[in-house]
N, C-alpha and C. Protein backbone atom coordinates (compact mmCIF):
# COMPACT_ATOMS: atom_id res chain seq x y z
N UNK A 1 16.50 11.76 -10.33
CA UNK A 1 15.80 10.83 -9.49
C UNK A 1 15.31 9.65 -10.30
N UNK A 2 14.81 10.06 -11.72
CA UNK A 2 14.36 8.56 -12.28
C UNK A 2 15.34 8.06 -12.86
N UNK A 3 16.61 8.64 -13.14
CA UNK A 3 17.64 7.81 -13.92
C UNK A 3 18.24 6.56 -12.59
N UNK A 4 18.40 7.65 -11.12
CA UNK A 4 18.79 6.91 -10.26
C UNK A 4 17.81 5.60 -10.49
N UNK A 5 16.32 5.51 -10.21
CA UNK A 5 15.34 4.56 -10.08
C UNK A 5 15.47 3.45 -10.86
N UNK A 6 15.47 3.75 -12.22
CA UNK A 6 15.74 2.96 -13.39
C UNK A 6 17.43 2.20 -13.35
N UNK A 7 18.20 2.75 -12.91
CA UNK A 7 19.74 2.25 -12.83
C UNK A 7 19.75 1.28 -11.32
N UNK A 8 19.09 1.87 -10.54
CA UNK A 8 18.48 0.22 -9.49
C UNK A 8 17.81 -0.93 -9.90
N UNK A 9 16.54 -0.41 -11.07
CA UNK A 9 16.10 -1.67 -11.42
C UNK A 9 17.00 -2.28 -12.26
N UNK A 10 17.35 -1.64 -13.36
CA UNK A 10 18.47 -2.54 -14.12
C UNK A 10 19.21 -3.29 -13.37
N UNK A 11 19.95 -2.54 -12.56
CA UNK A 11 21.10 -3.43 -11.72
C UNK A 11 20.26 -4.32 -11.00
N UNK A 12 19.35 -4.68 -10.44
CA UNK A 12 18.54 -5.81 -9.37
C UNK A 12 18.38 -6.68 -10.48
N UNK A 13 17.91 -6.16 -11.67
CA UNK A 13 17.08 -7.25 -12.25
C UNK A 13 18.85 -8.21 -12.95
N UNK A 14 19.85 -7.59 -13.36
CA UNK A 14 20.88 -8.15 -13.86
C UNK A 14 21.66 -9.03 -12.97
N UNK A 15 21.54 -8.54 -11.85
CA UNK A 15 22.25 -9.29 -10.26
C UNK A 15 21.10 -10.80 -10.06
N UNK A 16 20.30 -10.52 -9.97
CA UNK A 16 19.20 -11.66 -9.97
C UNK A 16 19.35 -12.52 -11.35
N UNK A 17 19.73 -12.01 -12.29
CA UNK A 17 19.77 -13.04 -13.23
C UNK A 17 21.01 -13.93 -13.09
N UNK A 18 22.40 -13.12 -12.83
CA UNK A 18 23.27 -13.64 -12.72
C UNK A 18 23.13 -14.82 -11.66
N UNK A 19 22.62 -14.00 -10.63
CA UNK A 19 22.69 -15.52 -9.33
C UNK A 19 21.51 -16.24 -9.79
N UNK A 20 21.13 -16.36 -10.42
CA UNK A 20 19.72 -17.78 -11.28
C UNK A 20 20.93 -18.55 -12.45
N UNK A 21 21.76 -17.83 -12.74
CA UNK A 21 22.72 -18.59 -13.30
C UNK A 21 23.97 -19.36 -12.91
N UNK A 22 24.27 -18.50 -11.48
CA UNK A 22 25.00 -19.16 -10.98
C UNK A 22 24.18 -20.44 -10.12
N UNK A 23 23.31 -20.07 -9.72
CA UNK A 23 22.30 -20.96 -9.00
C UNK A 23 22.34 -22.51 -10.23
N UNK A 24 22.15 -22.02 -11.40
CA UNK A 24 21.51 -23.65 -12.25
C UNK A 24 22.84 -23.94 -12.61
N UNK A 25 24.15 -23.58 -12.43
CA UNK A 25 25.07 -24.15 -12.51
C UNK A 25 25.78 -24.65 -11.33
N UNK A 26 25.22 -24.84 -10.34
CA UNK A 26 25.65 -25.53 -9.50
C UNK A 26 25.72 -27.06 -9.55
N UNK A 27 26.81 -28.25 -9.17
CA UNK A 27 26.56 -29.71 -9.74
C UNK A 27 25.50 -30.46 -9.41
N UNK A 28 24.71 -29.93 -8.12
CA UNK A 28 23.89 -30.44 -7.33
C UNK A 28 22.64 -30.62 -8.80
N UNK A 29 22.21 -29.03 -8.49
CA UNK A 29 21.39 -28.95 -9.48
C UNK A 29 21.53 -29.35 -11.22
N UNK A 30 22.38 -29.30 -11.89
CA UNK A 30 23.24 -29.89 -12.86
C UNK A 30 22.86 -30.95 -12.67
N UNK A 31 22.84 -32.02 -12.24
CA UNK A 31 22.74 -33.48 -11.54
C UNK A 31 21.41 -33.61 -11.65
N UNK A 32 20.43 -32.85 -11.27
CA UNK A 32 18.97 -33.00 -11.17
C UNK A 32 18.52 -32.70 -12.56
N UNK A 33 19.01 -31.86 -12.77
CA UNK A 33 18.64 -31.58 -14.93
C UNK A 33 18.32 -32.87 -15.60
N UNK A 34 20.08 -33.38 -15.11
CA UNK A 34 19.90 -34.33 -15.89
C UNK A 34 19.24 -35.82 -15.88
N UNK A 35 18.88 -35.68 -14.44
CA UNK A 35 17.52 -36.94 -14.12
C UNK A 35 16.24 -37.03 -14.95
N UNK A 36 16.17 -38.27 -14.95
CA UNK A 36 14.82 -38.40 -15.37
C UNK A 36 13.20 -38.32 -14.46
N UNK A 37 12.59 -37.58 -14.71
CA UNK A 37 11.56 -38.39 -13.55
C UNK A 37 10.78 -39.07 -14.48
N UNK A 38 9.50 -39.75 -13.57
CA UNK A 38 8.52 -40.82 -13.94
C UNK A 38 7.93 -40.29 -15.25
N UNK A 39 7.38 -41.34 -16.16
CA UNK A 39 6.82 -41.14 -17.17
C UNK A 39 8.10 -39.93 -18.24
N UNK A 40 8.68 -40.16 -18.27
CA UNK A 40 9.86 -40.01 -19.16
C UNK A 40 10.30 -38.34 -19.49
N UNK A 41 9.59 -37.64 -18.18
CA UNK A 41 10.00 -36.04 -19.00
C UNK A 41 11.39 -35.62 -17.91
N UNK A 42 12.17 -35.06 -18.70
CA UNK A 42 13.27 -34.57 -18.01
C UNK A 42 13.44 -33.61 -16.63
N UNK A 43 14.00 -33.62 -15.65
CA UNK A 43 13.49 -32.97 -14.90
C UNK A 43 13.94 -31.51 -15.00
N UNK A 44 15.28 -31.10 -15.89
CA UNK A 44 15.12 -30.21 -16.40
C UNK A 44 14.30 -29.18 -16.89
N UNK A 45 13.86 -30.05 -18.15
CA UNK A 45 12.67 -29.32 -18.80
C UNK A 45 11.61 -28.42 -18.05
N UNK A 46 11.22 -29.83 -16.93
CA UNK A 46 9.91 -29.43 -16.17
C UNK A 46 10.86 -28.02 -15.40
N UNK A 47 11.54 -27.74 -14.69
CA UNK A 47 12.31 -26.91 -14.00
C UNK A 47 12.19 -25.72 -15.02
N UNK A 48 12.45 -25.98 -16.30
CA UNK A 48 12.82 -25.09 -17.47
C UNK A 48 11.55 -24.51 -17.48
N UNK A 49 10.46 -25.31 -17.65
CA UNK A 49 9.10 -24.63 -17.64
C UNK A 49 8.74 -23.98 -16.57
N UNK A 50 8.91 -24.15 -15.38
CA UNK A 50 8.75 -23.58 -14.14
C UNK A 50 9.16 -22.02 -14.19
N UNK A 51 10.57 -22.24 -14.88
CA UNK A 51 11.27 -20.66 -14.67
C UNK A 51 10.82 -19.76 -15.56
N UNK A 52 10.20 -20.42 -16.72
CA UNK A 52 9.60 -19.53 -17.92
C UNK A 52 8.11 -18.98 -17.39
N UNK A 53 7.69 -19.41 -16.69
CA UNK A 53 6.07 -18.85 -16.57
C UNK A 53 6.64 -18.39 -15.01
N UNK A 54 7.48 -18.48 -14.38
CA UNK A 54 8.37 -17.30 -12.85
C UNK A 54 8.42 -16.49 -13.78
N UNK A 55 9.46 -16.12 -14.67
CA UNK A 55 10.25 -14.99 -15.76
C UNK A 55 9.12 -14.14 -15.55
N UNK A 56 7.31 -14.89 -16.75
CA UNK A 56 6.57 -14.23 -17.21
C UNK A 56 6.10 -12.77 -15.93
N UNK A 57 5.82 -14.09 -15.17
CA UNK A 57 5.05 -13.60 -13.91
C UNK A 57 5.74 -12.19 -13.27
N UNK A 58 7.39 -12.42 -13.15
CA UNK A 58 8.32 -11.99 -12.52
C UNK A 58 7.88 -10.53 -13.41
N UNK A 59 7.80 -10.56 -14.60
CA UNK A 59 8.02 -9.41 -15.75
C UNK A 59 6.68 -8.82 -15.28
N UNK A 60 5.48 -9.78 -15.55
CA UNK A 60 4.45 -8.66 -15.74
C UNK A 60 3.93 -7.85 -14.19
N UNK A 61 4.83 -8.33 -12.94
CA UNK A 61 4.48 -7.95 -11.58
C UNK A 61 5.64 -6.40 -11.67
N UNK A 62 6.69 -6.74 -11.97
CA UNK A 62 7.30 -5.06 -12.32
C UNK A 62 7.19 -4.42 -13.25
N UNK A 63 6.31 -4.98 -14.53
CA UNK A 63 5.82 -3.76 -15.67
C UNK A 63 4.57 -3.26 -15.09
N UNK A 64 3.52 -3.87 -14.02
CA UNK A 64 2.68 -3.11 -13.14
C UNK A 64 3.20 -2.20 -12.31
N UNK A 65 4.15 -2.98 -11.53
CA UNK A 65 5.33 -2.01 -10.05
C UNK A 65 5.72 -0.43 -10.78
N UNK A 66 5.92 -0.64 -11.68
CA UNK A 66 6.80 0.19 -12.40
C UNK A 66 5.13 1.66 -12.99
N UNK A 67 4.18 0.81 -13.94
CA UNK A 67 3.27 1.89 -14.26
C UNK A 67 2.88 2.36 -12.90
N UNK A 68 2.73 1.87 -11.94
CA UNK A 68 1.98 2.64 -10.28
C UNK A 68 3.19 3.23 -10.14
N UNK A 69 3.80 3.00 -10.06
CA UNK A 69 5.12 3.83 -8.96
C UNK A 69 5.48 4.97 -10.14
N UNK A 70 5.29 4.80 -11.33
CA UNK A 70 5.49 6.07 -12.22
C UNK A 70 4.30 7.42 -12.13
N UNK A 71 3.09 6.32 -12.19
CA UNK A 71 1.86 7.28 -11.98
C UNK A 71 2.07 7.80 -10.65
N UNK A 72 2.54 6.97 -9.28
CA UNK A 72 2.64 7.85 -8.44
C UNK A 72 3.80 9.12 -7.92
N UNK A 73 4.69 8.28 -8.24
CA UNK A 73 5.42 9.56 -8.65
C UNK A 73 5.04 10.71 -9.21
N UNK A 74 4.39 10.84 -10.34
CA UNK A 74 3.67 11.90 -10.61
C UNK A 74 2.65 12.98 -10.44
N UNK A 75 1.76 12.35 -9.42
CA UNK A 75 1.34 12.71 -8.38
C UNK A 75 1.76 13.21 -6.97
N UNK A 76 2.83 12.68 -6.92
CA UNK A 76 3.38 13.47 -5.62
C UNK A 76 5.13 13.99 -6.07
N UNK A 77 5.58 13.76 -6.86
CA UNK A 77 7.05 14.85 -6.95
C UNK A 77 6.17 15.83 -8.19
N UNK A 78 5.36 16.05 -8.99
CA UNK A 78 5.32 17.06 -9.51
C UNK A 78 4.58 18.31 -8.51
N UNK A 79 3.95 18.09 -7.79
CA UNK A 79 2.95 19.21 -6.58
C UNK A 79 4.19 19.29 -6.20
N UNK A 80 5.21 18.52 -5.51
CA UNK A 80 6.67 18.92 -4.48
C UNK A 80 7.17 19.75 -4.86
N UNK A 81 7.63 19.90 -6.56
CA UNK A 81 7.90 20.44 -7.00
C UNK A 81 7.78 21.67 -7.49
N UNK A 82 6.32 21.80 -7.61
CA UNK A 82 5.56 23.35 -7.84
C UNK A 82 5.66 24.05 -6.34
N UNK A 83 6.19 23.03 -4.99
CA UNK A 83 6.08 23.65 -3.49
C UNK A 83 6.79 24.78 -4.10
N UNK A 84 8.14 23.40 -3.82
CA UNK A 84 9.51 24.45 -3.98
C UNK A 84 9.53 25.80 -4.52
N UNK A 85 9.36 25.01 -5.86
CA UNK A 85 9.39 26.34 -6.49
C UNK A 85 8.57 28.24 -6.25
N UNK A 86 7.34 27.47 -5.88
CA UNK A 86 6.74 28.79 -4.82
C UNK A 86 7.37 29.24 -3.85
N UNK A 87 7.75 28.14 -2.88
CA UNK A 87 8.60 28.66 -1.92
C UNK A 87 9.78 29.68 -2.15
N UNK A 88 10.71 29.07 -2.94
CA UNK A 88 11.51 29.74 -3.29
C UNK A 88 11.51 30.83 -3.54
N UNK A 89 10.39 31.55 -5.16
CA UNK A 89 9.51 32.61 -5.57
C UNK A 89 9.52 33.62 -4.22
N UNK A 90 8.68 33.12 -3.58
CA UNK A 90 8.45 33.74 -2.33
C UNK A 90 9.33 33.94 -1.33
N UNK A 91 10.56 33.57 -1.47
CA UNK A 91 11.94 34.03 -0.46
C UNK A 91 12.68 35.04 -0.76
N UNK A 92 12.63 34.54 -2.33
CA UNK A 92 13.47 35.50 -3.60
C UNK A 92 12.46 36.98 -3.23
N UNK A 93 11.51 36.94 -3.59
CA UNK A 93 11.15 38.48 -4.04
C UNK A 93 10.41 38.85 -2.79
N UNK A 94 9.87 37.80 -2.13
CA UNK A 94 9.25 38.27 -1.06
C UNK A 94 7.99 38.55 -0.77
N UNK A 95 7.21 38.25 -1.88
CA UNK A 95 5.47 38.64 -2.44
C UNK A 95 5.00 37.75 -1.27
N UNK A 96 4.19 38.02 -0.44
CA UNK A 96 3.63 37.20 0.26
C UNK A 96 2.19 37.27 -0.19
N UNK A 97 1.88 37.50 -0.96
CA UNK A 97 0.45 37.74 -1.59
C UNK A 97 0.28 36.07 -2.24
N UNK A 98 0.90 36.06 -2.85
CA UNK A 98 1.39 34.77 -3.82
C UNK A 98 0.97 33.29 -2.66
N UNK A 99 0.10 32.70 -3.65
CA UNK A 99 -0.40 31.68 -2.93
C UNK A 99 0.11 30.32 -4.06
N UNK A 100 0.43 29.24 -3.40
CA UNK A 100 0.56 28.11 -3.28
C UNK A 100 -0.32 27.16 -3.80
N UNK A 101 -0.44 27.08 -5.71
CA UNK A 101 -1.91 25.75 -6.31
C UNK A 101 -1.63 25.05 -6.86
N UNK A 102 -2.03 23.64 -6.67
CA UNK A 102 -2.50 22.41 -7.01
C UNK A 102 -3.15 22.03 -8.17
N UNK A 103 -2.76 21.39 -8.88
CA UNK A 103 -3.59 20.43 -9.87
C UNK A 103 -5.21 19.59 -9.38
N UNK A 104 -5.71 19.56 -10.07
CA UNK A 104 -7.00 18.78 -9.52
C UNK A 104 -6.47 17.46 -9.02
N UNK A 105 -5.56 16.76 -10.11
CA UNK A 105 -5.28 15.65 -9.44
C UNK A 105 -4.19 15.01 -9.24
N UNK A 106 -3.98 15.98 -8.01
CA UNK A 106 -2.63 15.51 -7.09
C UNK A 106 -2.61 15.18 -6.00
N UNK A 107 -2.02 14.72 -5.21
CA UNK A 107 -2.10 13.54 -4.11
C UNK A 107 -3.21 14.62 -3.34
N UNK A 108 -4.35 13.97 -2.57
CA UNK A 108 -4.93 14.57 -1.26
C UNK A 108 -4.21 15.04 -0.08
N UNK A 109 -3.22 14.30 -0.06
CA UNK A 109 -2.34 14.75 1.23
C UNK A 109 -1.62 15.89 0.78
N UNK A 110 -1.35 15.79 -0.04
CA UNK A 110 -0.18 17.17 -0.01
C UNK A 110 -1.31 18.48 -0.20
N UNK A 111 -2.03 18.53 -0.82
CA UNK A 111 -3.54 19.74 -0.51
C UNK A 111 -3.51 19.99 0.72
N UNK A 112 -3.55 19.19 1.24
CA UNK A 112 -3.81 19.62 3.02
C UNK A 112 -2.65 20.19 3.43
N UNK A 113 -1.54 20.02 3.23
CA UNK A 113 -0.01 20.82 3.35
C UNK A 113 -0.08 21.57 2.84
N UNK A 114 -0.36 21.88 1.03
CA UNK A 114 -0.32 23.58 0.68
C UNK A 114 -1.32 24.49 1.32
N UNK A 115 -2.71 23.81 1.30
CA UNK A 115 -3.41 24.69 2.60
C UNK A 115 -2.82 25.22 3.95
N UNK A 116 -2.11 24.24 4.36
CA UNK A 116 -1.60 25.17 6.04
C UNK A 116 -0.36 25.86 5.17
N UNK A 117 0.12 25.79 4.43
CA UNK A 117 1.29 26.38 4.04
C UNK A 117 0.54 27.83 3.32
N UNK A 118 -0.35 28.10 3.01
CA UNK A 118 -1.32 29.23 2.54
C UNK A 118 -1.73 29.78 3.79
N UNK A 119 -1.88 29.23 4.83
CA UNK A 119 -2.30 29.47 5.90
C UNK A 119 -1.97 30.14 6.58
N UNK A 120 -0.56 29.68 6.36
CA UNK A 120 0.89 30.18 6.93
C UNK A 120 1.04 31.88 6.61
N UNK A 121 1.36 32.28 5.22
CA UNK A 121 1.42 32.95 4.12
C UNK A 121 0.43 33.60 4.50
N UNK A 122 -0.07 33.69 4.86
CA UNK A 122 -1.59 34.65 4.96
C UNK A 122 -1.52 35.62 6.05
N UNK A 123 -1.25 34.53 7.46
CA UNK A 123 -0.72 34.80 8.32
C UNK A 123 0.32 35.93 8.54
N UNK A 124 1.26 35.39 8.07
CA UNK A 124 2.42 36.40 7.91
C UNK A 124 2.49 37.78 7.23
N UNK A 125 1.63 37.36 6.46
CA UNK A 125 0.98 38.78 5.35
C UNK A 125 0.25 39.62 6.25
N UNK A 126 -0.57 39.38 6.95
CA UNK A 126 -1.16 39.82 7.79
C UNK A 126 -0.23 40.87 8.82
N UNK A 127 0.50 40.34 9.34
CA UNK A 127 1.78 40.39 10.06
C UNK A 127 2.39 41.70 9.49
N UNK A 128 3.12 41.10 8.72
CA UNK A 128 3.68 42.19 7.74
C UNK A 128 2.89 43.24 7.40
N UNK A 129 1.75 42.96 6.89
CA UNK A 129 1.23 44.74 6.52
C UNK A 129 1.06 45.46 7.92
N UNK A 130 0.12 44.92 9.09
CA UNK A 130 0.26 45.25 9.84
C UNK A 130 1.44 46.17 10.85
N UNK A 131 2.61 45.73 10.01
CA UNK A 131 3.68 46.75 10.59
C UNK A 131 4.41 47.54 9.80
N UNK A 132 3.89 47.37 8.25
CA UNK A 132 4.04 48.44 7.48
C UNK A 132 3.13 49.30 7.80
N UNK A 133 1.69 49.04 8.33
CA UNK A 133 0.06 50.23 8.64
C UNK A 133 1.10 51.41 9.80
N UNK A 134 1.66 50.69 10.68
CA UNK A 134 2.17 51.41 11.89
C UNK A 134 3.77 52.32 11.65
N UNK A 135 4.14 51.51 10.37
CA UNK A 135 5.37 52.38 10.68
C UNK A 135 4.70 53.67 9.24
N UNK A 136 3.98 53.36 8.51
CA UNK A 136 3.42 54.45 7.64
C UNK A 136 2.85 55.85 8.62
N UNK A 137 1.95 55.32 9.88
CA UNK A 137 1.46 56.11 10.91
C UNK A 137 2.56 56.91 11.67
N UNK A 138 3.69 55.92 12.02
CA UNK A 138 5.13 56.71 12.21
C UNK A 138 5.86 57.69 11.86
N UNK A 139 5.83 57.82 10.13
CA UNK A 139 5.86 58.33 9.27
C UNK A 139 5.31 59.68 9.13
N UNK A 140 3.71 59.42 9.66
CA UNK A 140 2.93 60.85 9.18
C UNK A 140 3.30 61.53 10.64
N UNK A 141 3.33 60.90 11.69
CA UNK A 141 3.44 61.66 13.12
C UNK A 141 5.01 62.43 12.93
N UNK A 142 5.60 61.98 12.32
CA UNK A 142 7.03 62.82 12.22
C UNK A 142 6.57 63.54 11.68
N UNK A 143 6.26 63.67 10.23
CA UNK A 143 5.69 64.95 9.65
C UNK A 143 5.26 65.62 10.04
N UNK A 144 4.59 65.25 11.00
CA UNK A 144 3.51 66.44 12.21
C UNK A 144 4.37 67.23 13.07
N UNK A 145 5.43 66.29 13.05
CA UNK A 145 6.26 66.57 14.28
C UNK A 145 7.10 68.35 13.82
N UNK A 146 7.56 67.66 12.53
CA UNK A 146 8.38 68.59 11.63
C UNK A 146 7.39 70.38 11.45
N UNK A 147 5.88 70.16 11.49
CA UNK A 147 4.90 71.25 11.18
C UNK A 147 4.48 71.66 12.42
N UNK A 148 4.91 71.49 13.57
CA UNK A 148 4.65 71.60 15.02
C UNK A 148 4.83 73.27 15.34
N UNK A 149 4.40 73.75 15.43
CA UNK A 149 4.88 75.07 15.82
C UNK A 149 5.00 75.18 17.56
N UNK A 150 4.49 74.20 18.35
CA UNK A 150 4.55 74.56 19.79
C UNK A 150 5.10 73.43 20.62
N UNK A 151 5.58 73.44 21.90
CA UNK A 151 5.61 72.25 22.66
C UNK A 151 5.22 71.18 22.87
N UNK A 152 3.73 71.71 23.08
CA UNK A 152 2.61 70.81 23.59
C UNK A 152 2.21 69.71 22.58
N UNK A 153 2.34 70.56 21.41
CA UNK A 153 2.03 69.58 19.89
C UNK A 153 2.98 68.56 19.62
N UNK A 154 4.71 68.97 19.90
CA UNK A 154 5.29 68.05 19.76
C UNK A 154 5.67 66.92 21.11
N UNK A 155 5.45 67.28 21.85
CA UNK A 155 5.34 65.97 23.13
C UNK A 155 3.90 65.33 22.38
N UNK A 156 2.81 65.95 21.89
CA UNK A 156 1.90 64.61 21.79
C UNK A 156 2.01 64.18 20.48
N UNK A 157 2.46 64.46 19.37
CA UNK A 157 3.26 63.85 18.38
C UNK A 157 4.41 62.68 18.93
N UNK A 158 5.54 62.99 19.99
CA UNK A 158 6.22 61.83 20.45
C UNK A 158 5.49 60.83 21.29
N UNK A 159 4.60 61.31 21.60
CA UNK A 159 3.73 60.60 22.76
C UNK A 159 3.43 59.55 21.70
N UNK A 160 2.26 59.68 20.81
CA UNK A 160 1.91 59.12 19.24
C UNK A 160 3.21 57.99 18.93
N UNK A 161 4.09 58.50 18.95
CA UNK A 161 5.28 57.59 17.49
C UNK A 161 5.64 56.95 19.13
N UNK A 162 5.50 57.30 20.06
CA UNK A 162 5.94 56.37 21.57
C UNK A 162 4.71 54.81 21.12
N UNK A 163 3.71 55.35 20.95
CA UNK A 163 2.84 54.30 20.95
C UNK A 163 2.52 53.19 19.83
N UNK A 164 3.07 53.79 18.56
CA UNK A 164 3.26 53.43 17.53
C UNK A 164 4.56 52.46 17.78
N UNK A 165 5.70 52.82 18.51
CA UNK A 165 6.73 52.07 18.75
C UNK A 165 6.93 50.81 19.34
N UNK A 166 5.78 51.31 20.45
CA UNK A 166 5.47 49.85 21.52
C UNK A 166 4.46 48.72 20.67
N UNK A 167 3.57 49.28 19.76
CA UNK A 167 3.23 48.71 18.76
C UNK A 167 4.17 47.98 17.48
N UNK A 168 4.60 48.40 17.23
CA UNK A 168 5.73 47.68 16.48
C UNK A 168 6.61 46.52 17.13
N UNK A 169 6.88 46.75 17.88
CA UNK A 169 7.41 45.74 19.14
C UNK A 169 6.92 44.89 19.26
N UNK A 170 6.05 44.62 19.55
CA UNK A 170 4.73 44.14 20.07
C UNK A 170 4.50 43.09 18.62
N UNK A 171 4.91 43.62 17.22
CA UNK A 171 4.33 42.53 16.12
C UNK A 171 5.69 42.23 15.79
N UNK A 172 6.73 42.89 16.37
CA UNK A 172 8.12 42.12 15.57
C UNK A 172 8.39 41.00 16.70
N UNK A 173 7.52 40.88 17.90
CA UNK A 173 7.84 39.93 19.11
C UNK A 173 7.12 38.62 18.74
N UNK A 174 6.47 38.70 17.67
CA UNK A 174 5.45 37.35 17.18
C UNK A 174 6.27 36.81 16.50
N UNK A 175 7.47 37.32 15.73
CA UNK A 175 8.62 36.52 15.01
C UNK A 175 9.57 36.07 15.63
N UNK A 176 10.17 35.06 15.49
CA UNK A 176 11.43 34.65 15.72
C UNK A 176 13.15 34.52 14.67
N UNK A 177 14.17 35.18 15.21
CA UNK A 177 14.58 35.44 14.25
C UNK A 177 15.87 34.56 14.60
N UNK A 178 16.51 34.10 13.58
CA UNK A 178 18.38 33.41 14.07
C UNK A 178 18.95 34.54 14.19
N UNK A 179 19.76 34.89 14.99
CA UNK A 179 20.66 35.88 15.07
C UNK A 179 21.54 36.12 13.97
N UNK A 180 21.73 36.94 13.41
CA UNK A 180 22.59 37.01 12.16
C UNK A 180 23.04 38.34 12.13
């Protein structure tokens, strides 16, 4: 991204020079160089001086452009970058525990994005254990099921993992999934 950035400015600033050269070689202007104006200074020169304190100006307005847009850049693609990379973390292995932090001083706006994005994450965590709590409960009611010695015990053992089921349902219906 900054080689791209830097290979635009080069090229603008080399394209602009060229057409300032093709520009003072035009005959029109050529023609005006070589006039004199009043009180005997060339009108060249004066032109010549004109473009030297543009140049200066021209230089020290993109060696500013350039320190802001670097400092800001840095402020907002390095946090982007720590997103990703959490994000990712968190697809790969799946930790939803794993929260999403910031530098002290990185853009304000994007804080407010890793917050709902923690928000998010929390959420879902929530979610998720919640239907690991029920299918663990699933779990022990089979076991029960398996130590049942009578009828009655095992209809209300299925009765149990019946309700546990509609429960599960019930939190896998809060997701949305692509068909795959």
């Amino acid at each position: 991204m900054i080689c791209r950035f830097w290979f635009i400015l080069i090229a603008s600033a080399l394209l602009a020079g060229f057409m300032l050269i093709v520009i003072a070689n035009h005959p029109v202007l050529r023609d005006f160089f070589l006039s004199r104006l009043s009180g005997g200074i060339w009108a060249g020169q004066k032109f010549y001086n004109f473009i030297t304190v543009a140049m200066i100006a021209i230089i020290l307005v993109v060696s500013a452009s350039l320190v802001f847009i670097i400092y800001y850049a840095y402020r907002v693609a390095g946090p982007l970058f720590n997103i990703e990379k959490a994000l990712k973390e968190i697809g790969r292995t799946g930790d939803l525990a794993k929260r999403i932090k910031l530098r002290a001083q990185d853009e304000a706006n994007l804080k407010e994005f890793v917050e709902v994005l923690n928000e998010m994450l929390e959420d879902i965590e929530g979610r998720v254990y919640g239907i690991k709590v029920r299918i663990e409960e699933m779990n022990q009611e089979i076991e029960r099921i398996k130590d049942c010695q009578s009828l009655p015990e095992v209809k209300s053992a299925l009765e149990e993992i019946q309700i546990l089921k509609e429960s599960l349902n019930q939190s896998c219906a809060l997701f949305k999934f692509n068909n795959k």
